[in-house]
Protein backbone atom coordinates (compact mmCIF):
# COMPACT_ATOMS: atom_id res chain seq x y z
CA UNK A 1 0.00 0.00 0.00
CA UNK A 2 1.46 3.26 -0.66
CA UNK A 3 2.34 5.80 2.24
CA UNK A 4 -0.29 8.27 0.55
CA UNK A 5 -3.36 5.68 0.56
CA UNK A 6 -2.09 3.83 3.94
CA UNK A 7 -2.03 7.83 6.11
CA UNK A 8 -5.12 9.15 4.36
CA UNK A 9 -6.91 5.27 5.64
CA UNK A 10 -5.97 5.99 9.03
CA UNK A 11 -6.72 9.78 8.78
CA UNK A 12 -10.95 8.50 7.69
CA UNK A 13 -10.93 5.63 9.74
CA UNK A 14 -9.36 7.61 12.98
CA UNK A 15 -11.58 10.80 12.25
CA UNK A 16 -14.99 8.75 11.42
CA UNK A 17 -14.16 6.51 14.82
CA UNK A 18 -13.79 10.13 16.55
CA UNK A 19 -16.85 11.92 15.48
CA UNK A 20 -19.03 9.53 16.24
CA UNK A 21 -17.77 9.66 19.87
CA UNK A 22 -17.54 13.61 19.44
CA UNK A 23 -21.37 14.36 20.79
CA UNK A 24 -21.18 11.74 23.48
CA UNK A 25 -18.13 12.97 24.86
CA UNK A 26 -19.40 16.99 24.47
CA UNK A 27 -22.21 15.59 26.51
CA UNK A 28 -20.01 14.20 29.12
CA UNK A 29 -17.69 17.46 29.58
CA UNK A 30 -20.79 20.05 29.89
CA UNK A 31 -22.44 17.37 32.75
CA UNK A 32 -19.37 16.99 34.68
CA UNK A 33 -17.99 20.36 34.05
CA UNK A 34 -14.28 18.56 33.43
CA UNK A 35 -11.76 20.62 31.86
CA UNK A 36 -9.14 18.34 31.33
CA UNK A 37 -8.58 18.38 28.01
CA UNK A 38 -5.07 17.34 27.36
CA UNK A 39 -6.15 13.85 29.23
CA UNK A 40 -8.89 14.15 26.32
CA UNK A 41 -6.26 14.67 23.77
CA UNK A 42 -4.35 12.19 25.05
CA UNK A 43 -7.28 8.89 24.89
CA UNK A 44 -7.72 10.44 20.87
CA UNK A 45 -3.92 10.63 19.74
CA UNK A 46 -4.23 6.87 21.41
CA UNK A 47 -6.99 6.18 19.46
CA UNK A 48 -5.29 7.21 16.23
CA UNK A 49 -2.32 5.43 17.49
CA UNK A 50 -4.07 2.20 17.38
CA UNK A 51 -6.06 2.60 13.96
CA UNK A 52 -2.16 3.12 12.52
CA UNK A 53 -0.82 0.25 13.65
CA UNK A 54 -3.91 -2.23 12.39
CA UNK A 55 -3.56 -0.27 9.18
CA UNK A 56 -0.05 -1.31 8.74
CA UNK A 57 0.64 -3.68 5.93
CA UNK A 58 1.32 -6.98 6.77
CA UNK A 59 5.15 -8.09 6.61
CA UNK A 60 6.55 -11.34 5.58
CA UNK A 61 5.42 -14.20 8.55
CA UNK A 62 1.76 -12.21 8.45
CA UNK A 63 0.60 -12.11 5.16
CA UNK A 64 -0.29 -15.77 4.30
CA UNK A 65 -2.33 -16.03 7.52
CA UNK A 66 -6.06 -15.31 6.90
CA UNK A 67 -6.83 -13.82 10.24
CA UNK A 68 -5.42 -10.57 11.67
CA UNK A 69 -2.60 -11.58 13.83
CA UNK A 70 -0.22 -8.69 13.37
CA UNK A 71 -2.84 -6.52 13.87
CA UNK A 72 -3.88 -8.10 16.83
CA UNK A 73 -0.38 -8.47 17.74
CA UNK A 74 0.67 -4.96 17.73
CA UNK A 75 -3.09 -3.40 19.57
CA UNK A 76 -2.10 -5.76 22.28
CA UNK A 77 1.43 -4.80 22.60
CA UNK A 78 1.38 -0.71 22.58
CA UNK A 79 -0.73 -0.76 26.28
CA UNK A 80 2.67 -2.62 27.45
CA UNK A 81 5.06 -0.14 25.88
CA UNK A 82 2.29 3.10 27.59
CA UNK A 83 2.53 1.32 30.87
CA UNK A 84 6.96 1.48 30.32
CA UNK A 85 6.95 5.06 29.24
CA UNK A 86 4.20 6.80 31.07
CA UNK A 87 4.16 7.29 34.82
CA UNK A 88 1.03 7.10 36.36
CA UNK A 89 -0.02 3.83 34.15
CA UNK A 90 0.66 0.44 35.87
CA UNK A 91 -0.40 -2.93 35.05
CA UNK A 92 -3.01 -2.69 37.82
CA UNK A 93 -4.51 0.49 36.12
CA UNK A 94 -4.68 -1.32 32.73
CA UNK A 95 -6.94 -4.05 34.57
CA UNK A 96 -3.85 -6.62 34.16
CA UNK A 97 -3.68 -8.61 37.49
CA UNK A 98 -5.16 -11.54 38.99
CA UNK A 99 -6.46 -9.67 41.93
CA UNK A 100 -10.29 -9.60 41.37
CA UNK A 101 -12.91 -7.46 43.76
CA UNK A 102 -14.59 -9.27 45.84
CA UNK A 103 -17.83 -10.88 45.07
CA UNK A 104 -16.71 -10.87 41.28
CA UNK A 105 -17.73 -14.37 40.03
CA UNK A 106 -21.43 -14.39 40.10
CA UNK A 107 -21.84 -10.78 38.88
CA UNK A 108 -18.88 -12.17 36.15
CA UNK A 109 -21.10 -15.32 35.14
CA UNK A 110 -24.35 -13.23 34.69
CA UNK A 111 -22.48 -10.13 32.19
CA UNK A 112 -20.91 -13.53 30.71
CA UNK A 113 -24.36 -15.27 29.76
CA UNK A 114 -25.70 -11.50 28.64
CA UNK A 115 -22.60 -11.54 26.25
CA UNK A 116 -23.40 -14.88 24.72
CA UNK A 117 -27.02 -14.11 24.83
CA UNK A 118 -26.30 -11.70 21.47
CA UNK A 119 -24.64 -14.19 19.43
CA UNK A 120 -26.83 -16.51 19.90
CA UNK A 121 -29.38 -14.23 18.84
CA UNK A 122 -28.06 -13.71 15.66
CA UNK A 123 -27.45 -17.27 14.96
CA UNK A 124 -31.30 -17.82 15.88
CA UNK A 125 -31.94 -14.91 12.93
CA UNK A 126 -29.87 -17.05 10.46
CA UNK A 127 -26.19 -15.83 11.09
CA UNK A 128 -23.94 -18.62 10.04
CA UNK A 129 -20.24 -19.28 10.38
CA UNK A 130 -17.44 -21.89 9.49
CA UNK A 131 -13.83 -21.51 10.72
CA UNK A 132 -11.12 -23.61 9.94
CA UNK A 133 -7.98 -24.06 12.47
CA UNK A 134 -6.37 -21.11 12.53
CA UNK A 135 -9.68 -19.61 12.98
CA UNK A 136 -10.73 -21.14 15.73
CA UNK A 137 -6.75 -20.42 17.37
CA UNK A 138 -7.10 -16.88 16.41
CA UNK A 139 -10.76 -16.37 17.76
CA UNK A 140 -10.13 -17.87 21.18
CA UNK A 141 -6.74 -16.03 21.89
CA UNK A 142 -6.45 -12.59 19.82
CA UNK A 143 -9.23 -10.81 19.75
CA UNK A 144 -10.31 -10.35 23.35
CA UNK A 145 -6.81 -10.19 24.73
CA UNK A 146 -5.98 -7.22 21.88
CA UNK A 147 -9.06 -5.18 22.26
CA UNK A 148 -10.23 -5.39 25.69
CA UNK A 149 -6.29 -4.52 26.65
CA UNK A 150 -6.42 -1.02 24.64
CA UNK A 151 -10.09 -0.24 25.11
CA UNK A 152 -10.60 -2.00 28.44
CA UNK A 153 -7.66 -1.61 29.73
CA UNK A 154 -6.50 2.19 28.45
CA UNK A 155 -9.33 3.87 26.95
CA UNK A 156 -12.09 3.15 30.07
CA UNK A 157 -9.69 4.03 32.76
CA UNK A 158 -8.51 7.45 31.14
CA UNK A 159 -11.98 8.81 30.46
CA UNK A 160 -12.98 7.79 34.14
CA UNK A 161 -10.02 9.99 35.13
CA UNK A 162 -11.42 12.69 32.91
CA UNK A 163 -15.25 12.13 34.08
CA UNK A 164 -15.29 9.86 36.77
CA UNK A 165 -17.58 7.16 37.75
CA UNK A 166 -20.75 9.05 39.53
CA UNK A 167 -22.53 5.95 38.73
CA UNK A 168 -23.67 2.60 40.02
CA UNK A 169 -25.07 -0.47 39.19
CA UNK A 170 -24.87 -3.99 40.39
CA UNK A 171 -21.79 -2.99 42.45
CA UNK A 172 -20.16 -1.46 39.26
CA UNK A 173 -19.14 2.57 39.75
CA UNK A 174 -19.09 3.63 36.07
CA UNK A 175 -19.52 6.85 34.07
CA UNK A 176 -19.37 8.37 30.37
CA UNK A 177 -16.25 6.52 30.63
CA UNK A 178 -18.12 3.37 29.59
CA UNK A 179 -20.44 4.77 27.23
CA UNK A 180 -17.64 6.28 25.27
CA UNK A 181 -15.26 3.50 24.97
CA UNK A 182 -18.11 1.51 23.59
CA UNK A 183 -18.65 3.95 20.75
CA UNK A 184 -15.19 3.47 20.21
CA UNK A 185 -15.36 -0.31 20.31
CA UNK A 186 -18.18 0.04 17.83
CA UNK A 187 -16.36 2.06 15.80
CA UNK A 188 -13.88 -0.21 15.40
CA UNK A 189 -15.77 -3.30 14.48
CA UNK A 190 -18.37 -2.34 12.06
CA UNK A 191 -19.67 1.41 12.96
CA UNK A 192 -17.13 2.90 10.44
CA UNK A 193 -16.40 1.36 7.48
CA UNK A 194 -13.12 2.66 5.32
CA UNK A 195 -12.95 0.16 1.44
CA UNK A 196 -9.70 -0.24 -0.15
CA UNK A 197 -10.79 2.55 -2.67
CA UNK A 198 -11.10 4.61 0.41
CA UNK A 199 -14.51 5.52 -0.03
CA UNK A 200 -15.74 5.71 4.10
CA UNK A 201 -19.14 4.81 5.31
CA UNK A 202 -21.13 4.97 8.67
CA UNK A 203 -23.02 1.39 8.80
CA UNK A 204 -25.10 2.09 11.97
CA UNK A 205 -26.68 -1.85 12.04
CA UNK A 206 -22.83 -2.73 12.41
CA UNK A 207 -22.16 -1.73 15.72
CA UNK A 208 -24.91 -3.01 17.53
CA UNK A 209 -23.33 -6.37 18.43
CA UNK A 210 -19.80 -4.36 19.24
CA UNK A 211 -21.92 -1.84 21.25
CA UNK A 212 -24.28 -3.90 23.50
CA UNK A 213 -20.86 -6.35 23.74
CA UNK A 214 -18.65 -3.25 24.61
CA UNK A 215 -21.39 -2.29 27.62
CA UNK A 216 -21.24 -5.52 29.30
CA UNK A 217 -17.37 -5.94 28.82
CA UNK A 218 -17.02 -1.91 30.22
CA UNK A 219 -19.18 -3.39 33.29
CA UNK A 220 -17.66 -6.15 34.00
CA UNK A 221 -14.23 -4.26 33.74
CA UNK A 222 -15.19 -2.19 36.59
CA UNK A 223 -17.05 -4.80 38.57
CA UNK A 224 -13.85 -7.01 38.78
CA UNK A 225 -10.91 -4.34 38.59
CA UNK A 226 -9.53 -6.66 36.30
CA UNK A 227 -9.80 -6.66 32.73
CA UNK A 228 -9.03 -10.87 32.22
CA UNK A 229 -12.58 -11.06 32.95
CA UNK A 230 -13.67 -9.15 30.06
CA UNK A 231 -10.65 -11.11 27.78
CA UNK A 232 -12.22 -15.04 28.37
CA UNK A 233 -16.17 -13.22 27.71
CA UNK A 234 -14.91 -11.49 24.50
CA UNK A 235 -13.34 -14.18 22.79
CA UNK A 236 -15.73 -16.88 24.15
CA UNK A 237 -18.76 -14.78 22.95
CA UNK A 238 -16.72 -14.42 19.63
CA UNK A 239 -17.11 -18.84 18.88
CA UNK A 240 -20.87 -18.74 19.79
CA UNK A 241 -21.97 -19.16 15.86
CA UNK A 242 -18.81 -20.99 14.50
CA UNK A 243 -19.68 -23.72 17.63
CA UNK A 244 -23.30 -23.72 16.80
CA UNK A 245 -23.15 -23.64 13.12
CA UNK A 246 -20.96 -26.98 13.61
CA UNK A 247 -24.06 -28.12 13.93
CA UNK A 248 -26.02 -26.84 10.97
């Protein structure tokens, strides 16, 4: 891909991702009055950060696979390399410890059934899919671990620092936080489509999946401190259809 077509990809996909958040988070600063902007700043240069490296072209090793392991590879790396170069962000602030609240495993069962509960309803409404080894390797390891670590694990926490958690629910403290970093999640799996001809499109029926998924991941994130939780539902709610279309 050349330079030209590969920056002005990320530039749609990282701007369309954005503006779709843009009213929520608008909503979120004139509510809780926050004025901390460069924090703000900080969760969208991520966010562009992490739509450049998926964009990246695959190199040799990559490019004969089928499923997106670099891409995977390198969302699920860059939380690592923010945790080595910025004070303030630990491994325990990224949700990565085995330390869990207590009283996490029933609430953790329940958000777990609610996130199989949508797959299943699509299957039930006809969707359909058949995955051959390395799919079924690269659906129960890469997914969850790559995007709950950088939307999980960075995105949630930042925008509670910017608008904290003035909410509650089921022993969960949340706040726009949540709400926002499900956009995001949406618009990253669906909400904003970017062809190869770069022609960009909003596909609203997309993101409802990635959305209702994202709110019961962003929940069970804060109900658990821990974001391993969230990992094991995302990629087991991601082999709902391929299981049941086995047998189809």
């Amino acid at each position: 891909m050349p330079l030209r077509d590969y920056l002005c990809r990320v530039a749609l996909q990282a701007a369309l991702t954005l503006a779709c958040a843009l009213p929520f988070v608008l909503i979120a600063v004139w509510l809780s009055r926050t004025r901390r902007w460069s924090l703000l700043l900080s969760v969208a240069s991520l966010v562009v950060l992490d739509v450049a490296l998926v964009e990246i072209p695959r190199v040799d090793g990559f490019q004969h696979l089928h499923w997106s392991w670099q891409e995977c590879l390198l969302s699920a790396a860059w939380p690592f390399l923010l945790i080595a170069l910025v004070p303030g962000i630990s491994l325990v602030s990224v949700g990565v410890t085995s330390r869990f609240r207590p009283g996490w495993l029933k609430p953790s069962v329940v958000a777990l059934l609610l996130a199989l509960a949508v797959p299943a309803v699509f299957f039930i409404l006809g969707a359909r899919k058949k995955l051959d080894a390395e799919g079924w390797a690269f659906l129960l390891i890469m997914p969850g671990l790559a995007e709950e670590l950088v939307f999980r694990g960075v995105y949630q926490p930042l925008l509670n620092r910017v608008f904290g958690k003035p909410w509650r629910l089921a022993g969960a403290e949340f706040g726009w936080g949540l709400i926002i970093t499900a956009i995001l999640f949406a618009g990253s799996n669906g909400l904003v489509a970017v062809d190869p001809q770069l022609h960009a499109r909003i596909v609203l029926h997309a993101a409802i999946a990635p959305f209702l998924m994202s709110l019961v991941s962003g929940w069970v994130r804060e109900r658990t401190d821990s974001v391993w939780p969230s990992v094991f539902g995302h990629n087991l709610s991601n082999i709902v259809i391929p299981f049941a279309s086995l047998f189809t």
